[in-house]
N, C-alpha and C. Protein backbone atom coordinates (compact mmCIF):
# COMPACT_ATOMS: atom_id res chain seq x y z
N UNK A 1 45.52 -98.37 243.34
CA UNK A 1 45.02 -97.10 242.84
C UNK A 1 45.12 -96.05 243.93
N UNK A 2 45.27 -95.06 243.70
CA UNK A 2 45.38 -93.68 244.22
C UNK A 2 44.76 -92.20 244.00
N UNK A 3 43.84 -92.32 245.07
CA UNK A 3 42.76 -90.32 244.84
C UNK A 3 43.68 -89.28 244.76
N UNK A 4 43.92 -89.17 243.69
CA UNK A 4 44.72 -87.23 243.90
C UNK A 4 43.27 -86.44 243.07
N UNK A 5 42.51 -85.88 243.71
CA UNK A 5 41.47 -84.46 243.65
C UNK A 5 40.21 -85.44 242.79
N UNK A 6 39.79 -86.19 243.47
CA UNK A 6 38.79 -87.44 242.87
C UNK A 6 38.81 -87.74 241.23
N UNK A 7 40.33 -87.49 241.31
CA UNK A 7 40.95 -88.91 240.35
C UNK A 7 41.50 -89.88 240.36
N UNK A 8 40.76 -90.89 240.26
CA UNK A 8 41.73 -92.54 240.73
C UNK A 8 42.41 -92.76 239.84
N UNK A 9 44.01 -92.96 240.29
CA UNK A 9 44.78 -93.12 239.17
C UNK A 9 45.05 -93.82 239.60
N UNK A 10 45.54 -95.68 238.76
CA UNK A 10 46.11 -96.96 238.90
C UNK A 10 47.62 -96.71 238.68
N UNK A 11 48.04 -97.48 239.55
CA UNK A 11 49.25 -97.53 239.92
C UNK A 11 50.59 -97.84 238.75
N UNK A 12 49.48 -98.32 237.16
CA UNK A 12 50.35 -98.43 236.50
C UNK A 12 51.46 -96.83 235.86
N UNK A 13 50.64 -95.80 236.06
CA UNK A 13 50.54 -94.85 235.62
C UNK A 13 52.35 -94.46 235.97
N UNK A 14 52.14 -94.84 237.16
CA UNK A 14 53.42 -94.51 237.41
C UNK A 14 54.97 -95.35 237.85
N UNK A 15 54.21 -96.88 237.32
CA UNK A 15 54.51 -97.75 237.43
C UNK A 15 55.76 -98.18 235.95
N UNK A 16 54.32 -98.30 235.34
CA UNK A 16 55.02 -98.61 233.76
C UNK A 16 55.59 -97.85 232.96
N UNK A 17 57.09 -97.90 231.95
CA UNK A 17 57.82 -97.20 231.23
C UNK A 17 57.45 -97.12 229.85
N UNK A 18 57.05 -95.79 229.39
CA UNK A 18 56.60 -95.65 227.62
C UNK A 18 57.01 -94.42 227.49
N UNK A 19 57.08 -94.67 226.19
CA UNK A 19 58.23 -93.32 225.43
C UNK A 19 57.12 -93.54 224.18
N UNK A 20 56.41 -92.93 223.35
CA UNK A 20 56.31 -93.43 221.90
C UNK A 20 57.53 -93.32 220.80
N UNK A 21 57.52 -94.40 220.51
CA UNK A 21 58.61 -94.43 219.25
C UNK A 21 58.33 -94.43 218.19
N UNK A 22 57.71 -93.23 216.99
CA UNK A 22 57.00 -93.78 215.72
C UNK A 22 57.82 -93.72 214.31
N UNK A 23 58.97 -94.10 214.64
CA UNK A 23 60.11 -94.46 213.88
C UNK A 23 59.28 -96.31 213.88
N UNK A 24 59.29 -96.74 214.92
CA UNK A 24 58.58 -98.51 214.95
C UNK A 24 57.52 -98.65 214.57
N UNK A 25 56.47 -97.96 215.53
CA UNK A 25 55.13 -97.72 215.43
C UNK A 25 54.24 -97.50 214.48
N UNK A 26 55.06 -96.63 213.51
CA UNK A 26 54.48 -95.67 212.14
C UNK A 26 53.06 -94.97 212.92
N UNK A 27 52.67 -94.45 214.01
CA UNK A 27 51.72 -93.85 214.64
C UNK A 27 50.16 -94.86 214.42
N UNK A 28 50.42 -95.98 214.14
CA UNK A 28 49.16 -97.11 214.39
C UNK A 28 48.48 -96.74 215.06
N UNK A 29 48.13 -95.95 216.11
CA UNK A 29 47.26 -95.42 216.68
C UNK A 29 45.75 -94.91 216.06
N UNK A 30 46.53 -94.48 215.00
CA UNK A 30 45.40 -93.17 214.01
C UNK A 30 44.85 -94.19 213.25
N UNK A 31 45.32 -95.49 213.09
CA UNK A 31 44.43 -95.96 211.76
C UNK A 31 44.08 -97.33 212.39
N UNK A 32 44.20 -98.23 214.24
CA UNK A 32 43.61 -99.38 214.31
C UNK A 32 42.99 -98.74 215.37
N UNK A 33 42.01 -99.69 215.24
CA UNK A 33 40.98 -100.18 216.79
C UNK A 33 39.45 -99.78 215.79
N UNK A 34 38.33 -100.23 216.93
CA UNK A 34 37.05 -100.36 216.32
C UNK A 34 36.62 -98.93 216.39
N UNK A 35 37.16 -97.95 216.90
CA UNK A 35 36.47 -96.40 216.98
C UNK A 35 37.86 -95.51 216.93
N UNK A 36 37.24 -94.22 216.26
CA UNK A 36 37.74 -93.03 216.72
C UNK A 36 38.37 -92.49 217.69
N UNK A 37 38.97 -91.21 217.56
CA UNK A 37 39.47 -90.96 219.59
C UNK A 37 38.17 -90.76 220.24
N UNK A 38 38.11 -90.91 221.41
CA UNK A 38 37.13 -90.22 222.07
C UNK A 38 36.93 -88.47 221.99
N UNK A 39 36.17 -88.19 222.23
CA UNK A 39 35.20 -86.69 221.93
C UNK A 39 34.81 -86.27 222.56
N UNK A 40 34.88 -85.06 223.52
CA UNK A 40 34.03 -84.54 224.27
C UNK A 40 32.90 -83.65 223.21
N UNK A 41 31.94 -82.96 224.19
CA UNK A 41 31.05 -82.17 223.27
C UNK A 41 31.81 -80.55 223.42
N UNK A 42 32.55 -80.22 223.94
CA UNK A 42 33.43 -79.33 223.77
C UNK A 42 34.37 -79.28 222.63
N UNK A 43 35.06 -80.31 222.23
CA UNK A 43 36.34 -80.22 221.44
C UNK A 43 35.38 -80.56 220.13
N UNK A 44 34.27 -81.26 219.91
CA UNK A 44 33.50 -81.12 219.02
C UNK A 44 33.00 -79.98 218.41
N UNK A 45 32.75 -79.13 219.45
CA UNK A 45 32.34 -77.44 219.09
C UNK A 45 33.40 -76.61 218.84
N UNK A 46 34.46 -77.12 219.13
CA UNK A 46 36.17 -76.30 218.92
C UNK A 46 36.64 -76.82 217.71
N UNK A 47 35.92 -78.15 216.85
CA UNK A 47 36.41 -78.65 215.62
C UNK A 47 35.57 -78.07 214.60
N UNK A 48 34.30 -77.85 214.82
CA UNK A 48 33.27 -77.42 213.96
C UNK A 48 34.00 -76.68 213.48
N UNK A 49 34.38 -75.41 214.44
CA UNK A 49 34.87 -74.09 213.67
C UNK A 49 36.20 -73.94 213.20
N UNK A 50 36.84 -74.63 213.52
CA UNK A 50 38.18 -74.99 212.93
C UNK A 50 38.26 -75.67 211.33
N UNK A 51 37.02 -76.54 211.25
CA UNK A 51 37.28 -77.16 210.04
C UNK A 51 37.61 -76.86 208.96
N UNK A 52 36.99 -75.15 208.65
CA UNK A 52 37.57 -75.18 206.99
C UNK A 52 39.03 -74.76 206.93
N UNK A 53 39.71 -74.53 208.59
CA UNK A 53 40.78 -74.18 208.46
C UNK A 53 41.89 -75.57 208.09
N UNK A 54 41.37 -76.72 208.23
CA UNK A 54 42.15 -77.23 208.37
C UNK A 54 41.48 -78.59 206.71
N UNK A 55 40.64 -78.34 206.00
CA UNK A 55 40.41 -78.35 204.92
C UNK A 55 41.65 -79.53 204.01
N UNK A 56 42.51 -78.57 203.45
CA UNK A 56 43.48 -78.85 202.86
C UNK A 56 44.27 -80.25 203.51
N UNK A 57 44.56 -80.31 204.33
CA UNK A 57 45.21 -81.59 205.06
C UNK A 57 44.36 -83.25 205.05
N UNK A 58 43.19 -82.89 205.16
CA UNK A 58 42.34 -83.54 205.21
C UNK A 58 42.58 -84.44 203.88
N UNK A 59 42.31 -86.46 203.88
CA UNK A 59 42.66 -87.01 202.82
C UNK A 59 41.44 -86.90 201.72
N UNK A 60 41.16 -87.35 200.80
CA UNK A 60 39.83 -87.89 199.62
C UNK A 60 39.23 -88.10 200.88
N UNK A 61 39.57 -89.70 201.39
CA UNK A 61 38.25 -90.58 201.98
C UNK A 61 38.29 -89.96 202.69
N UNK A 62 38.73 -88.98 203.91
CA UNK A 62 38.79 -88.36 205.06
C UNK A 62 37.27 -86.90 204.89
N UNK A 63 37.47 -86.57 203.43
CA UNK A 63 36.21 -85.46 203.16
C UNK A 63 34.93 -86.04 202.83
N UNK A 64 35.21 -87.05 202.17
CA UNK A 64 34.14 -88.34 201.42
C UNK A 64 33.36 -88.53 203.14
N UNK A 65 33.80 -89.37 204.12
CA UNK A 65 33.79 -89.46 204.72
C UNK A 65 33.00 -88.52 206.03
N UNK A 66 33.40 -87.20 206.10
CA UNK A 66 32.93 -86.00 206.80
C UNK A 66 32.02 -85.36 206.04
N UNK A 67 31.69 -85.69 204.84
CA UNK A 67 30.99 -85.32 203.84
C UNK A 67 29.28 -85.82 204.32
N UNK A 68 29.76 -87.26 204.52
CA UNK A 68 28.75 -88.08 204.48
C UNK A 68 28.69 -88.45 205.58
N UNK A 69 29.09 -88.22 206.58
CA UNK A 69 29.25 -88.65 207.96
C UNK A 69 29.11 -87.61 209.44
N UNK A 70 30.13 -86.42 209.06
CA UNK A 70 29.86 -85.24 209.94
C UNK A 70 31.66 -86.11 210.53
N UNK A 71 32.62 -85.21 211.11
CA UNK A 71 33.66 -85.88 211.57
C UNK A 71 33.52 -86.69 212.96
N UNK A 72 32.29 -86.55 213.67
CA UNK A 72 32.35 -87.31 214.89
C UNK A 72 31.27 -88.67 214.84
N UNK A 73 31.28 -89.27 215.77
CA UNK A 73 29.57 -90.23 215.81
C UNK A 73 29.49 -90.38 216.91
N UNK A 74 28.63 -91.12 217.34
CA UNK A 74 28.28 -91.61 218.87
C UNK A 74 28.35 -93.09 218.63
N UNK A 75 29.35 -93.86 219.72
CA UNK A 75 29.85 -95.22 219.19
C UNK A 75 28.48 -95.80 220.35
N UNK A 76 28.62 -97.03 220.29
CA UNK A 76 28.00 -98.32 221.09
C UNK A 76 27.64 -97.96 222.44
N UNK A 77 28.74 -96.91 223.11
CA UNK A 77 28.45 -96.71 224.48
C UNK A 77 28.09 -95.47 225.00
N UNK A 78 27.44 -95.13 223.88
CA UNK A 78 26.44 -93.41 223.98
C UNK A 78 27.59 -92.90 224.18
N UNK A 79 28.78 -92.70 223.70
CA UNK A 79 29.63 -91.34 223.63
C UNK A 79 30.21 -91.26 222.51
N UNK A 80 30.96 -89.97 222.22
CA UNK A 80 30.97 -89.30 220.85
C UNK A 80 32.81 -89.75 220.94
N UNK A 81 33.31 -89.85 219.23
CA UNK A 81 34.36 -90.12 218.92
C UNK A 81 34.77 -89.91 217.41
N UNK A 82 35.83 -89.43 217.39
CA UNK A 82 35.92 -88.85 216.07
C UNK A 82 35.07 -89.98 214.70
N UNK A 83 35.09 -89.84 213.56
CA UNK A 83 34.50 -90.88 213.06
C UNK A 83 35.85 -91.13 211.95
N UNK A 84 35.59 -92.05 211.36
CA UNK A 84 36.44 -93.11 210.32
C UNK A 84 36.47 -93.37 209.33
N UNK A 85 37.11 -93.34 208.46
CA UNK A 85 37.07 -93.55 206.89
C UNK A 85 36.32 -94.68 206.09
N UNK A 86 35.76 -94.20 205.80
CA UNK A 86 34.53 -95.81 205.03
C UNK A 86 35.70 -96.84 204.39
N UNK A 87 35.23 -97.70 204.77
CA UNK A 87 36.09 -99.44 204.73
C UNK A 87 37.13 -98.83 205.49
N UNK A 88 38.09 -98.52 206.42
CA UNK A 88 38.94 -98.45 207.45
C UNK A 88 38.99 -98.29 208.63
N UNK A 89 39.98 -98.46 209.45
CA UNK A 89 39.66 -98.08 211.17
C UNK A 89 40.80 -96.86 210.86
N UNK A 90 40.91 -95.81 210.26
CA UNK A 90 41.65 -94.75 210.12
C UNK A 90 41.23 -93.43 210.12
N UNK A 91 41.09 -92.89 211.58
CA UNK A 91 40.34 -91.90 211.80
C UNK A 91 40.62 -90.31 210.56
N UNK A 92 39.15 -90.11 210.92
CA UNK A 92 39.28 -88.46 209.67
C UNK A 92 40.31 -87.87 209.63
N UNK A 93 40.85 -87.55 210.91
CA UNK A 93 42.27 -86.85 211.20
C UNK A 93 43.50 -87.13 210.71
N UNK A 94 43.72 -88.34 210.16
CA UNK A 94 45.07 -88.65 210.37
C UNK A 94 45.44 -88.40 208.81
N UNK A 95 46.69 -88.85 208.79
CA UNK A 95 47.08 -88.45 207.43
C UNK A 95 48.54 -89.55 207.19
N UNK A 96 48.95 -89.33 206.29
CA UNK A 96 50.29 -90.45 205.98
C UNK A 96 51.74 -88.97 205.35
N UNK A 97 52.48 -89.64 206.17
CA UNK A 97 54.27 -88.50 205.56
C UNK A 97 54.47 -89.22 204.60
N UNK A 98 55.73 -88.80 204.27
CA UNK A 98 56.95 -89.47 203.11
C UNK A 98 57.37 -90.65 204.09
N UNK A 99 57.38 -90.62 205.29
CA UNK A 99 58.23 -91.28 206.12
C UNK A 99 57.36 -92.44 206.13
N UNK A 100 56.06 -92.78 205.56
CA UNK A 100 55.16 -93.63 205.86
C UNK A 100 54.78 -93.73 207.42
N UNK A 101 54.57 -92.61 208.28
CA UNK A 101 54.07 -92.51 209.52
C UNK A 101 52.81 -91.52 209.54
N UNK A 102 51.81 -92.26 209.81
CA UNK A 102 50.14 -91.52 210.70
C UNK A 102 51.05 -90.98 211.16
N UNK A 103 50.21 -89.55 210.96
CA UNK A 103 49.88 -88.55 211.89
C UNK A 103 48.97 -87.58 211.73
N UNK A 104 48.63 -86.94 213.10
CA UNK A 104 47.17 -86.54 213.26
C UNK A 104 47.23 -84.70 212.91
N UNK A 105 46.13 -84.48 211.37
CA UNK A 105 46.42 -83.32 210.95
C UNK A 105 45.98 -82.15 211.71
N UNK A 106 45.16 -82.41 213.22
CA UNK A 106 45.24 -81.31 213.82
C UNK A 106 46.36 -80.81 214.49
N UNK A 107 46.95 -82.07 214.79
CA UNK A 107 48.34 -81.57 215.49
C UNK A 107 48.95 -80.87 214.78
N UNK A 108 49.16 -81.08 213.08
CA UNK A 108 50.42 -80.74 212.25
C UNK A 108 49.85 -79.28 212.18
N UNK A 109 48.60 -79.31 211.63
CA UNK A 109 47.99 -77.79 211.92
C UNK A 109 47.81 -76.76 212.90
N UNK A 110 47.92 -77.39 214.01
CA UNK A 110 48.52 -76.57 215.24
C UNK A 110 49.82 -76.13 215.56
N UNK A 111 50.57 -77.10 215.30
CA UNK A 111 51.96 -76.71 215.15
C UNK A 111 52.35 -75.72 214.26
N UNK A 112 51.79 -75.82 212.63
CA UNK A 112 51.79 -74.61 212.19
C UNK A 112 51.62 -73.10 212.19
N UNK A 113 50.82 -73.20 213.31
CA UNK A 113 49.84 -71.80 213.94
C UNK A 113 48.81 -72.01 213.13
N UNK A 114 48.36 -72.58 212.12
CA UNK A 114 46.52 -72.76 211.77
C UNK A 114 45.96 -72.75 212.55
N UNK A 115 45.33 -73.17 213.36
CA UNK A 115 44.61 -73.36 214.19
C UNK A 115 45.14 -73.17 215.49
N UNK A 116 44.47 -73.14 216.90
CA UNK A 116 44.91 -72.97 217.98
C UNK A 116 43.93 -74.29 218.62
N UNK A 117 43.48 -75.65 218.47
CA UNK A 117 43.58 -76.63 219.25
C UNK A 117 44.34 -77.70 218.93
N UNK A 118 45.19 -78.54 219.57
CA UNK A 118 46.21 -79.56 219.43
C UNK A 118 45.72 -80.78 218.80
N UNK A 119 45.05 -81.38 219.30
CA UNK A 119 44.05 -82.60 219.08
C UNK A 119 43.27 -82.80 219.96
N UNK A 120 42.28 -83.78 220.24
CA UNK A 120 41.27 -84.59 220.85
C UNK A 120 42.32 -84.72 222.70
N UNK A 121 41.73 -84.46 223.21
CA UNK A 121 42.77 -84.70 224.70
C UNK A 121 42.74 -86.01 224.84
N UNK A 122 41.45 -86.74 223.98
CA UNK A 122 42.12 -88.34 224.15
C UNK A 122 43.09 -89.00 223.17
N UNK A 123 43.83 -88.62 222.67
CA UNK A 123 44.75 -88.51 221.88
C UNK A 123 45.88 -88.17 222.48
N UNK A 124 45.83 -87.07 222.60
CA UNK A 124 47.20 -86.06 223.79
C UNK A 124 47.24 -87.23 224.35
N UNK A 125 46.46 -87.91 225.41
CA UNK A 125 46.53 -88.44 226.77
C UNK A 125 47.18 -89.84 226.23
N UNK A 126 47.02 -90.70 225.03
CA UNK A 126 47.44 -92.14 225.20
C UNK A 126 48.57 -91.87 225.49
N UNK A 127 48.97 -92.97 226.20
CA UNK A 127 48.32 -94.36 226.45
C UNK A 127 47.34 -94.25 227.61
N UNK A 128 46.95 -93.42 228.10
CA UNK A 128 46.46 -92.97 229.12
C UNK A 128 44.86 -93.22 228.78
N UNK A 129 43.99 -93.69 229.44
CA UNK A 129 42.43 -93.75 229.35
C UNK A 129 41.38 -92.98 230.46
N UNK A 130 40.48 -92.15 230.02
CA UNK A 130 40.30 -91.57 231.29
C UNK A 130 38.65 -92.12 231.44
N UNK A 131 37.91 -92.34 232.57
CA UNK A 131 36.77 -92.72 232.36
C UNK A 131 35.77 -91.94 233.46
N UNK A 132 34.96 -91.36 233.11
CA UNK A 132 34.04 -90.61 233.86
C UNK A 132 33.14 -91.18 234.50
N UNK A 133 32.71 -90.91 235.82
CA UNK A 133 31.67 -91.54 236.58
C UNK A 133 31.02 -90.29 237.19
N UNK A 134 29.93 -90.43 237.93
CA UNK A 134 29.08 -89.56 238.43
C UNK A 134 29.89 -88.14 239.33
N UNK A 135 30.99 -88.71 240.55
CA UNK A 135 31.75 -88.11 241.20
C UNK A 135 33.36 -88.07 240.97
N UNK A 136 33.80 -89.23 240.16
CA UNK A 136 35.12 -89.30 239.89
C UNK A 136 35.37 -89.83 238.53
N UNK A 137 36.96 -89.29 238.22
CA UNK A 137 37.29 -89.91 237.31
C UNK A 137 38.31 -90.92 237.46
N UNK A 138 38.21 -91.99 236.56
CA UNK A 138 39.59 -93.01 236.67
C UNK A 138 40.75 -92.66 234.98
N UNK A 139 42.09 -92.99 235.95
CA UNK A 139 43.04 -92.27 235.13
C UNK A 139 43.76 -93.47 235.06
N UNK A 140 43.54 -94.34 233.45
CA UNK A 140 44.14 -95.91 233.34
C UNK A 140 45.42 -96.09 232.14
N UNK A 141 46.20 -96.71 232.56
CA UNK A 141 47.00 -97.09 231.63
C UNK A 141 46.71 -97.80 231.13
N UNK A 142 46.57 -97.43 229.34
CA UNK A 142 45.68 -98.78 228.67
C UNK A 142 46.87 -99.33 227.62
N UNK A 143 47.14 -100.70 228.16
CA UNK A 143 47.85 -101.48 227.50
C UNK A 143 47.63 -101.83 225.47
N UNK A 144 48.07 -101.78 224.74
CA UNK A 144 47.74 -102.26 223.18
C UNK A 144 49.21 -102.61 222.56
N UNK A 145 49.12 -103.60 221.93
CA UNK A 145 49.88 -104.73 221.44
C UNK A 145 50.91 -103.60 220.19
N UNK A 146 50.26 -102.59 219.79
CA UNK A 146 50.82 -101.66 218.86
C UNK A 146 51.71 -101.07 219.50
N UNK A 147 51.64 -100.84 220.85
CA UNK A 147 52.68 -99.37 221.32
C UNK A 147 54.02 -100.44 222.02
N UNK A 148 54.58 -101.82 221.79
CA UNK A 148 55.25 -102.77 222.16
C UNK A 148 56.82 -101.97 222.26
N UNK A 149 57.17 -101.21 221.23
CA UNK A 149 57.87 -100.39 220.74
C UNK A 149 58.08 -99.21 221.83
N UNK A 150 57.22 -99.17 222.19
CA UNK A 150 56.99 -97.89 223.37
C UNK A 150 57.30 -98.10 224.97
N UNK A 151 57.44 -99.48 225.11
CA UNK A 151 57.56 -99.97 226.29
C UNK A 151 58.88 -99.81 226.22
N UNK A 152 59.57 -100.89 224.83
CA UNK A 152 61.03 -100.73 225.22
C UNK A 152 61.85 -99.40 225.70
N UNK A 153 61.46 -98.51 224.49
CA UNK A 153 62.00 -96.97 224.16
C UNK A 153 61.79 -96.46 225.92
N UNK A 154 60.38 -96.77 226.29
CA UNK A 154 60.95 -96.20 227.93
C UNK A 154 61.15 -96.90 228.63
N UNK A 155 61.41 -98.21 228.67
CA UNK A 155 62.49 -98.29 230.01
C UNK A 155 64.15 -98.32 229.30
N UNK A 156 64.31 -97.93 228.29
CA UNK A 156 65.60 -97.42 228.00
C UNK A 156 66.19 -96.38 228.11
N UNK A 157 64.85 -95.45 228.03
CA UNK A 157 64.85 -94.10 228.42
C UNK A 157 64.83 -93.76 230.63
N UNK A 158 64.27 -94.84 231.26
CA UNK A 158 63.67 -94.82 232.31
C UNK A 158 61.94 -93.81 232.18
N UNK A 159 61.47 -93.73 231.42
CA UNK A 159 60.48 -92.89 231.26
C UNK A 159 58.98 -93.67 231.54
N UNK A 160 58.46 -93.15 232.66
CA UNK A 160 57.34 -93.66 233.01
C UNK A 160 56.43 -93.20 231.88
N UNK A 161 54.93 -93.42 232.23
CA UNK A 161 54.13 -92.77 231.78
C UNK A 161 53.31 -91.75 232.01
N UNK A 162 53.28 -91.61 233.77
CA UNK A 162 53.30 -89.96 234.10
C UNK A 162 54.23 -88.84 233.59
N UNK A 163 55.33 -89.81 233.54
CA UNK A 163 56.19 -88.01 232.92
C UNK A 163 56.72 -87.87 231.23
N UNK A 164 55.84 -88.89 230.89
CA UNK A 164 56.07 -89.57 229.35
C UNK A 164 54.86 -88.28 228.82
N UNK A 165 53.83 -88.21 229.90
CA UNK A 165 52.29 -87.15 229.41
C UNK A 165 52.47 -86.17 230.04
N UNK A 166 53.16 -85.68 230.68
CA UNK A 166 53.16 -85.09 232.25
C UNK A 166 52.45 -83.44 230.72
N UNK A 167 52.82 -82.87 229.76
CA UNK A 167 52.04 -81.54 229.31
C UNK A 167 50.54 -82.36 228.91
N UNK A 168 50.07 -83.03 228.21
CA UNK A 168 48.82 -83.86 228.26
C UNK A 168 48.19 -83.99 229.74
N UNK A 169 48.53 -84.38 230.59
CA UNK A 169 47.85 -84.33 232.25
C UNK A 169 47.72 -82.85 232.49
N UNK A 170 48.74 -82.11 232.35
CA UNK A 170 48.61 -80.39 232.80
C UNK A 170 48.07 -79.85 232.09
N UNK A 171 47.65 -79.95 230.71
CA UNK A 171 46.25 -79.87 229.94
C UNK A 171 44.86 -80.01 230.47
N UNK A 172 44.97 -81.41 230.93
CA UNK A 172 43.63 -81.79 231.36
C UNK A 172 43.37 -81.24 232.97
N UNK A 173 43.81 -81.75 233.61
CA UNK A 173 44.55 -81.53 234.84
C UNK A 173 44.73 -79.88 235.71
N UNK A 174 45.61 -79.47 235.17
CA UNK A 174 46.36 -78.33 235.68
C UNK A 174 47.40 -78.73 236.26
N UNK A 175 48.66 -77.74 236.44
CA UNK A 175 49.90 -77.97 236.89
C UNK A 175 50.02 -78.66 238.69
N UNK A 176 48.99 -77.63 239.75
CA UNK A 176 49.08 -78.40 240.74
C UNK A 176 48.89 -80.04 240.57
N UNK A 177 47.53 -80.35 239.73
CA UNK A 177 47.35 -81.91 240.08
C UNK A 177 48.02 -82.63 239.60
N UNK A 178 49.17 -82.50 238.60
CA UNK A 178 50.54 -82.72 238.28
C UNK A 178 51.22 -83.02 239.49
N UNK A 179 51.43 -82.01 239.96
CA UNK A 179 52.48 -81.82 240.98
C UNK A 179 52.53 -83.07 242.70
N UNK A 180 50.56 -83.05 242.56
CA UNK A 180 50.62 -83.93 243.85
C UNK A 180 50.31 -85.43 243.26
N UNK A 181 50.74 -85.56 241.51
CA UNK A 181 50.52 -86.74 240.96
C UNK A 181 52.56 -87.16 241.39
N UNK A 182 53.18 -86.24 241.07
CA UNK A 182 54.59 -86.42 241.53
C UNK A 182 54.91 -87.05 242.79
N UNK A 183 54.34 -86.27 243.58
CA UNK A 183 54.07 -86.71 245.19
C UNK A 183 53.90 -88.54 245.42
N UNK A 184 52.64 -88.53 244.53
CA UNK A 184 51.92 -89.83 244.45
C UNK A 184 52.96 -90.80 243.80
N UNK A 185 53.65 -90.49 243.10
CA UNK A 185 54.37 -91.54 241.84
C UNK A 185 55.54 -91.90 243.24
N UNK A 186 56.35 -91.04 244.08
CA UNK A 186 57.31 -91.26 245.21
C UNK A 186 56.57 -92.24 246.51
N UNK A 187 55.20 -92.10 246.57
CA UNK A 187 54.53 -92.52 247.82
C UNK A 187 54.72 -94.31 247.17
N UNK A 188 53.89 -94.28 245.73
CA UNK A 188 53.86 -95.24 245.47
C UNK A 188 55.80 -96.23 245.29
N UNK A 189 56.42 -95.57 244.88
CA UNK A 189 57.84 -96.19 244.57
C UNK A 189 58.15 -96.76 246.18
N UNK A 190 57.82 -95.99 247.39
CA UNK A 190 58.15 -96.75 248.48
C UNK A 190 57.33 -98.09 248.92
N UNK A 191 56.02 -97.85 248.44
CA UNK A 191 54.74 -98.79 248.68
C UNK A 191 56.10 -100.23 247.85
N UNK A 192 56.55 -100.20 246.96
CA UNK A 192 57.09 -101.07 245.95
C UNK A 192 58.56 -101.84 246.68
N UNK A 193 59.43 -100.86 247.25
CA UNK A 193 60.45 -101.59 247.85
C UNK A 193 60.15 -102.56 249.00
């Protein structure tokens, strides 16, 4: 692991090759695991007011759901995460194409110009996990059996996973701590030979 501006980032970051491919994938992301994306109490207050804009996109169970639920909860480990469709692990957000691929309707609504936030930055960020502590944060590559597809696609591509997120990190981040994450990804490639 490595401090760039008291963020420990593990070495997989810049180690391991992912591309998402959701031609394979169908975006599994949006509809497995036991919770929601993660939530800050910021992007929670940036969804409130967004919501009736984004209304229409939204599925049946997805309103059923926010109806009776509110779109976020607080999971097991006292923090907030989008919430989930009753009987599914398929967060409020997501939605299904023609193509039979999840995807997440804030994005599609941002892209449109509806709205002006992208998604959840823990979203932006997979595969990326970020975890908060008192003075620092840790910046983890989190492995899942779904994104298998994603491994290949980047090392075919050569595409790590720093520069697979590199606008997701400069989101969170800013462009300098990008820049001395670059630094870091070269320090580490010599640590390796």
């Amino acid at each position: 692991m490595i401090d760039i501006d008291n963020k420990i980032v593990h070495f997989d970051v810049f180690q391991e090759k992912f591309c998402c491919n959701l031609q394979k994938c169908k975006g599994k992301c949006c509809i497995e695991g036991d919770l929601g994306a993660p939530l800050t109490k910021k992007e929670i207050t940036e969804i409130k007011k967004i919501l009736p804009k984004i209304q229409e996109f939204l599925t049946p169970e997805a309103k059923k759901a926010i109806k009776e639920n509110n779109f976020y909860c607080l999971d097991f480990q006292n923090e907030y995460s989008t919430s989930l469709c009753e009987n599914s692990e398929m967060c409020v957000f997501a939605n299904i194409d023609e193509n039979k691929i999840y995807y997440c309707i804030l994005e599609a609504a941002y892209n449109k110009k509806i709205i002006d936030f992208k998604k959840p930055i823990s979203c932006h960020l997979y595969p990326i996990r970020i975890k908060k502590y008192e003075t620092i944060e840790t910046v983890n590559y989190d492995e899942w059996d779904i994104c298998e597809d994603a491994l290949i696609k980047g090392k075919e591509k050569n595409i790590n996973v720093l520069d697979f997120l590199k606008e997701p990190l400069i989101r969170k981040y800013g462009e300098k701590w990008f820049e001395k994450a670059k630094i870091a990804e070269k320090y580490c490639k010599n640590l390796t030979k």
